[in-house]
N, C-alpha and C. Protein backbone atom coordinates (compact mmCIF):
# COMPACT_ATOMS: atom_id res chain seq x y z
N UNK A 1 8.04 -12.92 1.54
CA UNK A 1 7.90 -11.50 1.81
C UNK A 1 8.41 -11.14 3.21
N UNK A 2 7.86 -11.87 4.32
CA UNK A 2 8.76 -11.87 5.32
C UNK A 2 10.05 -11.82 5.96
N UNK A 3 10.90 -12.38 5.14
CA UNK A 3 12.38 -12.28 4.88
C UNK A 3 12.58 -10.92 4.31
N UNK A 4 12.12 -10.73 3.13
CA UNK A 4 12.62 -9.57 2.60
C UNK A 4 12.24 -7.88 3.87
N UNK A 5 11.17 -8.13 4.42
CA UNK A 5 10.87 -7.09 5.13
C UNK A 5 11.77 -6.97 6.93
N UNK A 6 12.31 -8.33 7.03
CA UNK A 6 12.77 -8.66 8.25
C UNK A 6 14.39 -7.40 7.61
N UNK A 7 14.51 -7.88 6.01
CA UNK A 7 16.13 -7.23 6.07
C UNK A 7 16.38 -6.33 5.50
N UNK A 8 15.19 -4.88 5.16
CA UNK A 8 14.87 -4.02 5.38
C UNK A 8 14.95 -3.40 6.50
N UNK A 9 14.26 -4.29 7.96
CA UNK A 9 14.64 -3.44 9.04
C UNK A 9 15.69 -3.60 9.49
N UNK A 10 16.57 -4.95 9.00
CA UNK A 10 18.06 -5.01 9.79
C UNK A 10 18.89 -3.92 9.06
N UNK A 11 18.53 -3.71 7.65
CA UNK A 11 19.44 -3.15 6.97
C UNK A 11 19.48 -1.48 7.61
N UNK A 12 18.17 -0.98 7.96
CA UNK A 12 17.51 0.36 8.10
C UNK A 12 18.60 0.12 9.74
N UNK A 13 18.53 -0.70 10.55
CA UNK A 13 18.68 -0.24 12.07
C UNK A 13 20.38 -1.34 12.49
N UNK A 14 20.90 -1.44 11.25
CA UNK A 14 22.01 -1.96 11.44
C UNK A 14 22.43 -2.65 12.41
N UNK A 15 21.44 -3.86 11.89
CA UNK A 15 21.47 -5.09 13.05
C UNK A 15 21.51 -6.28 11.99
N UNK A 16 22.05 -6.98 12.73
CA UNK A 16 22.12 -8.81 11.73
C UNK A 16 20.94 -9.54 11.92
N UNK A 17 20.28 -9.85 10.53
CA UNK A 17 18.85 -10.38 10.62
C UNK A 17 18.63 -11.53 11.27
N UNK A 18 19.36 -12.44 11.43
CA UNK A 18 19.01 -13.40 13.28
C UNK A 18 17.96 -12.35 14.05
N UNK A 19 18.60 -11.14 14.48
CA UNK A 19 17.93 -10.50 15.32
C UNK A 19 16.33 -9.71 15.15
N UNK A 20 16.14 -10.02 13.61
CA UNK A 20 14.75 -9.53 13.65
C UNK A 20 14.13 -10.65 13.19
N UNK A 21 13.51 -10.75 14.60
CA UNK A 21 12.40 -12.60 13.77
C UNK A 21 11.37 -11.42 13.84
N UNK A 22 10.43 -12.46 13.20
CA UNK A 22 8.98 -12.30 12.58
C UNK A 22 8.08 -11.46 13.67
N UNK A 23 8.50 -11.98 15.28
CA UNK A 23 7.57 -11.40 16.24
C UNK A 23 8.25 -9.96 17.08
N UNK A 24 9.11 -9.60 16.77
CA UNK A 24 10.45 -8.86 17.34
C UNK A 24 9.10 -7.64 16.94
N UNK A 25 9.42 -6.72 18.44
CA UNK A 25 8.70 -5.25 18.71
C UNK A 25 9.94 -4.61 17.75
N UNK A 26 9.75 -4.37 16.70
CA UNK A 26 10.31 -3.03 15.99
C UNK A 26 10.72 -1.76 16.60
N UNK A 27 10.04 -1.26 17.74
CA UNK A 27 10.44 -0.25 18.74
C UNK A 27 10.99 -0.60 19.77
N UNK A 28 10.24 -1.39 20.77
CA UNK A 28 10.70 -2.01 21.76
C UNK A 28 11.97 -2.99 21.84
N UNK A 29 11.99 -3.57 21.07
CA UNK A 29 12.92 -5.22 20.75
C UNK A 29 14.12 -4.29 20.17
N UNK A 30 13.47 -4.13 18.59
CA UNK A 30 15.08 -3.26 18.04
C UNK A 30 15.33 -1.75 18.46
N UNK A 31 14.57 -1.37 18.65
CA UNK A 31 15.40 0.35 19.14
C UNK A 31 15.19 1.32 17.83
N UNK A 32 14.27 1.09 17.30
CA UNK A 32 14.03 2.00 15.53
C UNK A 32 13.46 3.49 16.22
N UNK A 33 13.78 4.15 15.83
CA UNK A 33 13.29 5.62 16.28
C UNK A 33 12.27 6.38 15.24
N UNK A 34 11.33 7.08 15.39
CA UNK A 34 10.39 7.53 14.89
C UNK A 34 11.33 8.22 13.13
N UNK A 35 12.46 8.33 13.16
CA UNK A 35 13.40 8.20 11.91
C UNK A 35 13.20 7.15 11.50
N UNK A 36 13.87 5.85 12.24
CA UNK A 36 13.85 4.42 11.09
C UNK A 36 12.45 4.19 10.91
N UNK A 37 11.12 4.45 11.26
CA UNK A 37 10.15 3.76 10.92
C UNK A 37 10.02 4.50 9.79
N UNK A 38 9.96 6.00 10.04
CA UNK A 38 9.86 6.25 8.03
C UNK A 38 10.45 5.67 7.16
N UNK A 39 11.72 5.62 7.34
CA UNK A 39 12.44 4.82 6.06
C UNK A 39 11.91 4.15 6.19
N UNK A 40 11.92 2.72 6.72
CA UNK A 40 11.23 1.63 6.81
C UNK A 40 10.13 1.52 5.82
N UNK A 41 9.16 2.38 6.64
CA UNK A 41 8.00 2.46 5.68
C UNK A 41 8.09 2.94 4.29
N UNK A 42 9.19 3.90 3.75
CA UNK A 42 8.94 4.29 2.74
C UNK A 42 9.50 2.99 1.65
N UNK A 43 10.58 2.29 2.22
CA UNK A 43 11.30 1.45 1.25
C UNK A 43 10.13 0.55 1.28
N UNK A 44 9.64 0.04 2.36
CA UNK A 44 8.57 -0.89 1.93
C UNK A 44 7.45 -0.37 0.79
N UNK A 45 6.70 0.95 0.94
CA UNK A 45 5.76 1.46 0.28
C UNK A 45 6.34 1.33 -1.43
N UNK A 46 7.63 1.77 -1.05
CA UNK A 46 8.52 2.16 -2.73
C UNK A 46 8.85 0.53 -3.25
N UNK A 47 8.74 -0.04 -2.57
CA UNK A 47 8.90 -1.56 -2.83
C UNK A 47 7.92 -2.53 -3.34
N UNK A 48 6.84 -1.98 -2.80
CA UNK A 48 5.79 -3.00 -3.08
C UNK A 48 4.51 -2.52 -3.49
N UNK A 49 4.76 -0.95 -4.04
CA UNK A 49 4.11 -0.10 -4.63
C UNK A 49 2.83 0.46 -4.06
N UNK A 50 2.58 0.23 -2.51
CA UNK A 50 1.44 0.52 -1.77
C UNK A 50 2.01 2.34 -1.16
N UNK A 51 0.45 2.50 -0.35
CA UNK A 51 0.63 3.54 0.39
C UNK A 51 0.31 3.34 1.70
N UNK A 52 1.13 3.74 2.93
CA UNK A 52 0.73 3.21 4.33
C UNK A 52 0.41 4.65 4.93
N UNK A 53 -1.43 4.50 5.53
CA UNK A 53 -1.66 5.55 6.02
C UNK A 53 -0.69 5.81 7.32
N UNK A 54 -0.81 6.86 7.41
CA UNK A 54 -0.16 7.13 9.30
C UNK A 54 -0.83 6.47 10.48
N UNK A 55 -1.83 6.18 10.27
CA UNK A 55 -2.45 5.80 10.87
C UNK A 55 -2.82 4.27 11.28
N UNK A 56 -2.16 3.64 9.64
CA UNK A 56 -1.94 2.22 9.88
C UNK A 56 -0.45 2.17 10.53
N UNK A 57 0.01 2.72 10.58
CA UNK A 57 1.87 2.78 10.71
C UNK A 57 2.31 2.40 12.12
N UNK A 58 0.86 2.99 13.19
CA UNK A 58 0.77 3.38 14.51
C UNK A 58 0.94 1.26 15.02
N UNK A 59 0.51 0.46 13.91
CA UNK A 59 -0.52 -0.48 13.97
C UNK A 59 0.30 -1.57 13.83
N UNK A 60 1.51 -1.39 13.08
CA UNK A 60 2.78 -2.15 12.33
C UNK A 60 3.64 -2.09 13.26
N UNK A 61 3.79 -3.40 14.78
CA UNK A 61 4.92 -2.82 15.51
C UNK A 61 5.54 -4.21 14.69
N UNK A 62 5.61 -5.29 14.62
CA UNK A 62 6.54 -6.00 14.10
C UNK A 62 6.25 -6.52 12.80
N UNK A 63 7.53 -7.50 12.10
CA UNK A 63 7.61 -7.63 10.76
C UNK A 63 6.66 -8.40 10.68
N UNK A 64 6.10 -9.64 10.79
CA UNK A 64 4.86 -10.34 10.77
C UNK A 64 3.57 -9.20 10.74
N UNK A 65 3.65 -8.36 11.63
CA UNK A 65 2.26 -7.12 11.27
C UNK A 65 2.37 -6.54 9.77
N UNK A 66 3.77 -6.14 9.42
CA UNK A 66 4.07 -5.41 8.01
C UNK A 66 3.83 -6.51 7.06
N UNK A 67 4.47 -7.17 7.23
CA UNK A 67 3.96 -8.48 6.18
C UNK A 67 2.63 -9.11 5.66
N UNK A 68 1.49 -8.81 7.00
CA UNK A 68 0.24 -9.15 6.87
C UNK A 68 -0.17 -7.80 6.04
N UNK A 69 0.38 -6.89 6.73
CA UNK A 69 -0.30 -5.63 6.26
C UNK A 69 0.02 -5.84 4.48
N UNK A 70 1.05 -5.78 4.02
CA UNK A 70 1.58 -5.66 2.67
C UNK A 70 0.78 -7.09 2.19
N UNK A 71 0.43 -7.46 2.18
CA UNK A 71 -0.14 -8.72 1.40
C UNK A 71 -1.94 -8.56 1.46
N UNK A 72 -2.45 -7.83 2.31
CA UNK A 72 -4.12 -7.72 2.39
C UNK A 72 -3.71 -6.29 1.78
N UNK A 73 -2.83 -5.39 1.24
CA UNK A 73 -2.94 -3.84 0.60
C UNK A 73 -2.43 -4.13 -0.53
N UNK A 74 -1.42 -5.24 -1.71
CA UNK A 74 -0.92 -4.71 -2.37
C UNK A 74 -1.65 -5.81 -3.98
């Protein structure tokens, strides 16, 4: 699951997945703007059939957080 969510965000912020390991700040590290995290989130949500409050979203800075998150929600 990790993989797949790492190349989601490379795919979303058009970067080569080397560059998003597991611990990589999603804001800080890659540069995703309050745009890429929606997509982000939505392909994941539309992906793995969950719903991510806004409030968990705040909570998800890297792919290891989304990954934990998607596996204790889905």
């Amino acid at each position: 699951m990790i993989d797949k969510i790492r190349e989601i965000i490379a795919d979303e912020l058009d970067l080569e997945i080397d560059e998003v390991t597991p611990e990589s700040d999603i804001i800080e590290d890659l540069g995703a703007d309050s745009l890429a995290i929606v997509t982000i989130i939505m392909t994941i949500e539309d992906l793995y059939g969950i719903t991510v409050p806004d409030e968990a979203v705040i909570e998800l800075r890297t792919p290891d957080a989304v990954a934990k998150y998607v596996a204790e929600n889905s």
